[in-house]
Protein backbone atom coordinates (compact mmCIF):
# COMPACT_ATOMS: atom_id res chain seq x y z
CA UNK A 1 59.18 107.00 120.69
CA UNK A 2 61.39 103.82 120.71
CA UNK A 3 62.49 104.30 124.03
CA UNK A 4 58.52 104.85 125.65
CA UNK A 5 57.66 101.61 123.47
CA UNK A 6 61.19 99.98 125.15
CA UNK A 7 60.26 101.59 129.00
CA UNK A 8 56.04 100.16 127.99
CA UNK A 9 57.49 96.32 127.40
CA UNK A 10 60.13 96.38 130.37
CA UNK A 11 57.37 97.23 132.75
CA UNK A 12 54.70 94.63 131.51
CA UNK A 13 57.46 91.94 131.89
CA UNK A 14 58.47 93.76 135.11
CA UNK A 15 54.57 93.46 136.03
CA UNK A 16 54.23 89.81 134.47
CA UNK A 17 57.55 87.98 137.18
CA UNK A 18 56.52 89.40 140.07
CA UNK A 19 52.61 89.63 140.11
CA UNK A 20 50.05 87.06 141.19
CA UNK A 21 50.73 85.20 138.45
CA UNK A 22 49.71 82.08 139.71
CA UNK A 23 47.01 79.39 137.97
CA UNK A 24 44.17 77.96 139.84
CA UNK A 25 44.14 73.66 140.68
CA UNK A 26 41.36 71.45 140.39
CA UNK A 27 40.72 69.81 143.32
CA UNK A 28 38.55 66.39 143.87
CA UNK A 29 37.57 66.86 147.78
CA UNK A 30 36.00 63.31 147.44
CA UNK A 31 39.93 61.91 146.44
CA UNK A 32 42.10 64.39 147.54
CA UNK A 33 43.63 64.32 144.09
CA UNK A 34 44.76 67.63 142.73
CA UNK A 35 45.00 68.39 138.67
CA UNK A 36 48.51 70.11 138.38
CA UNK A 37 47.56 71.99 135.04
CA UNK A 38 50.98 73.62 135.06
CA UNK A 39 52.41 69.93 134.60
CA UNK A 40 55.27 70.95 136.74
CA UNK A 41 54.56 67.68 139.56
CA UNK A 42 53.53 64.41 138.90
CA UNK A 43 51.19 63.90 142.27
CA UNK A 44 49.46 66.44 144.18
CA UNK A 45 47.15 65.65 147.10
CA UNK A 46 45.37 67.49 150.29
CA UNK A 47 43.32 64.91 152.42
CA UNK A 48 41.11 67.41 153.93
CA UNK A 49 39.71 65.21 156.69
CA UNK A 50 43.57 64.27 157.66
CA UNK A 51 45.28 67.64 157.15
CA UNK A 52 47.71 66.06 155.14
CA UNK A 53 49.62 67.36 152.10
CA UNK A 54 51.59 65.27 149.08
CA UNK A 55 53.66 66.39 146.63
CA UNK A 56 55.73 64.07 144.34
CA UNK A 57 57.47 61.91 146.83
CA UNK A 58 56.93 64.68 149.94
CA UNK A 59 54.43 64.34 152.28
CA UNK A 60 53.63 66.92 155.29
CA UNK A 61 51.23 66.12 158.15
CA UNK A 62 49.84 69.09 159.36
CA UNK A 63 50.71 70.02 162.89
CA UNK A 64 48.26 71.82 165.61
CA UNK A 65 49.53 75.37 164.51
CA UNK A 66 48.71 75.29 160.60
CA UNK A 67 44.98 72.63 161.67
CA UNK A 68 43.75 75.53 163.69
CA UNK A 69 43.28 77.66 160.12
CA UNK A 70 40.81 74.34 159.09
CA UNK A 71 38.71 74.30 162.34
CA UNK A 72 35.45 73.41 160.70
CA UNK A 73 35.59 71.39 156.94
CA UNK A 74 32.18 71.53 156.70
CA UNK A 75 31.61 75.52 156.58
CA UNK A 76 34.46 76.62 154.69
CA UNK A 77 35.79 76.31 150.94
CA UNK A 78 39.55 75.63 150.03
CA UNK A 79 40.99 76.42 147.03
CA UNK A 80 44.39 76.05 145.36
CA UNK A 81 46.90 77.80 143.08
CA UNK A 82 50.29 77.09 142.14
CA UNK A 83 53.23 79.41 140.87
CA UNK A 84 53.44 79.04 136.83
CA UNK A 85 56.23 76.89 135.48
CA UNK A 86 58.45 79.89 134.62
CA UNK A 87 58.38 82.05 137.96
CA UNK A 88 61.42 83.01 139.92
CA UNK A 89 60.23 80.88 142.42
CA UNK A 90 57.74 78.34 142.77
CA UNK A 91 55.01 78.09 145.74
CA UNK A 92 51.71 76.58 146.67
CA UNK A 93 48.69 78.60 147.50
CA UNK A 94 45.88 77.06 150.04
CA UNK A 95 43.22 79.33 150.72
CA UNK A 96 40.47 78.81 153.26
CA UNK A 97 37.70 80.46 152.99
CA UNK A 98 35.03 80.18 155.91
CA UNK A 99 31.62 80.62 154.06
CA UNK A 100 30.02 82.59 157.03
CA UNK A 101 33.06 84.79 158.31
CA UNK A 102 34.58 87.74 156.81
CA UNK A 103 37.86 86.80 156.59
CA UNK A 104 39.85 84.13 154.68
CA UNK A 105 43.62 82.77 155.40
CA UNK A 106 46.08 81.77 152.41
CA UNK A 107 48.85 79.41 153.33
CA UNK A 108 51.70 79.55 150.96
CA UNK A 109 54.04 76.82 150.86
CA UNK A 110 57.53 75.73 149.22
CA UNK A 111 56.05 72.42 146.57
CA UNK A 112 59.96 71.44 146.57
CA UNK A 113 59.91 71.63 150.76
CA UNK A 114 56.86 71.44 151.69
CA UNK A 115 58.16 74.29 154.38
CA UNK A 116 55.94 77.47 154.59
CA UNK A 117 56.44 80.52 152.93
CA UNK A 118 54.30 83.03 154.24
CA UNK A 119 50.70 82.73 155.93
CA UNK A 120 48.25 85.44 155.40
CA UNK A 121 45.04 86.82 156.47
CA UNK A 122 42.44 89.09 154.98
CA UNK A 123 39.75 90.79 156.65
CA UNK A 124 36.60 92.41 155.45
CA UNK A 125 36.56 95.72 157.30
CA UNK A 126 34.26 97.79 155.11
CA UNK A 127 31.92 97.37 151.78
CA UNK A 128 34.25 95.73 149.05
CA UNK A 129 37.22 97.01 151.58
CA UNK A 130 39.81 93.70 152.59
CA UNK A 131 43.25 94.10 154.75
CA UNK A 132 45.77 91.54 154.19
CA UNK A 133 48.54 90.98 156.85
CA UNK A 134 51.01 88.51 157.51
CA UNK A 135 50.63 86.15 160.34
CA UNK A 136 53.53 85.28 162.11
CA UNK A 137 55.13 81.72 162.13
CA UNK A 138 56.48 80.99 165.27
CA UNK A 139 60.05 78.84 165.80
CA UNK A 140 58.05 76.31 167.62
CA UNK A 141 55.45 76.15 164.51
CA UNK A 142 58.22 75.82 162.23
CA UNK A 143 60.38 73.17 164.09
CA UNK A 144 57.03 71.13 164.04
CA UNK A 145 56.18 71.56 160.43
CA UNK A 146 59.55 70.75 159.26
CA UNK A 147 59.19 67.12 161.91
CA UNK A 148 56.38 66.42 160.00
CA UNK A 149 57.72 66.18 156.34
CA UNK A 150 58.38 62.95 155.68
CA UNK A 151 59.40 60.75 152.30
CA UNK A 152 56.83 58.66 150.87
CA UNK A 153 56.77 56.82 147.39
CA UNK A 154 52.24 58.03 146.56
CA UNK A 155 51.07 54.77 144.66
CA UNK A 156 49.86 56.93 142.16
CA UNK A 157 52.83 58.23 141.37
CA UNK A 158 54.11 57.35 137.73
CA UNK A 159 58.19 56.62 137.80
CA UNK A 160 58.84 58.86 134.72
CA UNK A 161 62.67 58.70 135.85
């Protein structure tokens, strides 16, 4: 009996570190700002219009091959999620969801890089049926994502150093 109730906790906290265990950010469209309620980074901000992603004192620009997943603000919803403070490793979700298609992409990216980590894509094939597949990130995507990180110093940013 000790050992089922010892095999019963493993696998929950097997479950638990590798799940989607990730918590959902507010996000102010108007602003850009994003509520970290994991407290794990001082700034957060997506400016929608500009494509253009801060974290702390990271900043990446969007290049041509990650704009074409936000083709058309005004028909789609985005939403973000962040790894919780205690995960192996940390990521940021952006999902785009187009309000009249039947598929939505999820970006996931490094919050310490800014460099990708996987893209995805689900499709709606059936009645409450989805397929998920990774989309490839080609060299040439890369090498431009990683020439459009830059350093900047937010002016929101609170020096808590």
């Amino acid at each position: 009996m000790k050992q089922l109730f010892l095999i019963a906790v493993l696998a929950c906290l097997t479950m638990n570190s590798y799940g989607n265990s990730g918590k959902p950010l507010e996000w102010n469209s108007r602003t850009g700002d994003i509520i970290d309620v994991t407290e794990q980074y001082a700034y957060i901000n997506f400016d929608l219009k500009n494509l253009r992603l801060t974290i702390d004192d990271k900043e990446l620009l969007f290049p041509r091959c990650m704009r074409t997943y936000f083709d058309s603000h005004e028909d789609q919803r985005v939403q973000f999620e962040i790894s919780r403070p205690k995960s192996e490793f940390s990521w940021l979700a952006i999902g785009v969801y187009p309000k009249d298609k039947k598929h939505n992409i999820i970006l996931h990216i490094s919050p310490e890089t800014l460099l990708p980590l996987g893209f995805y894509i689900s499709v709606h094939e059936r009645r409450n049926s989805w397929i998920r597949r990774e989309l490839k990130i080609s060299e040439y995507c890369l090498s431009d994502i990683e020439k459009n990180i830059t350093s900047v110093f937010p002016p929101n940013l609170k020096r808590s150093r």
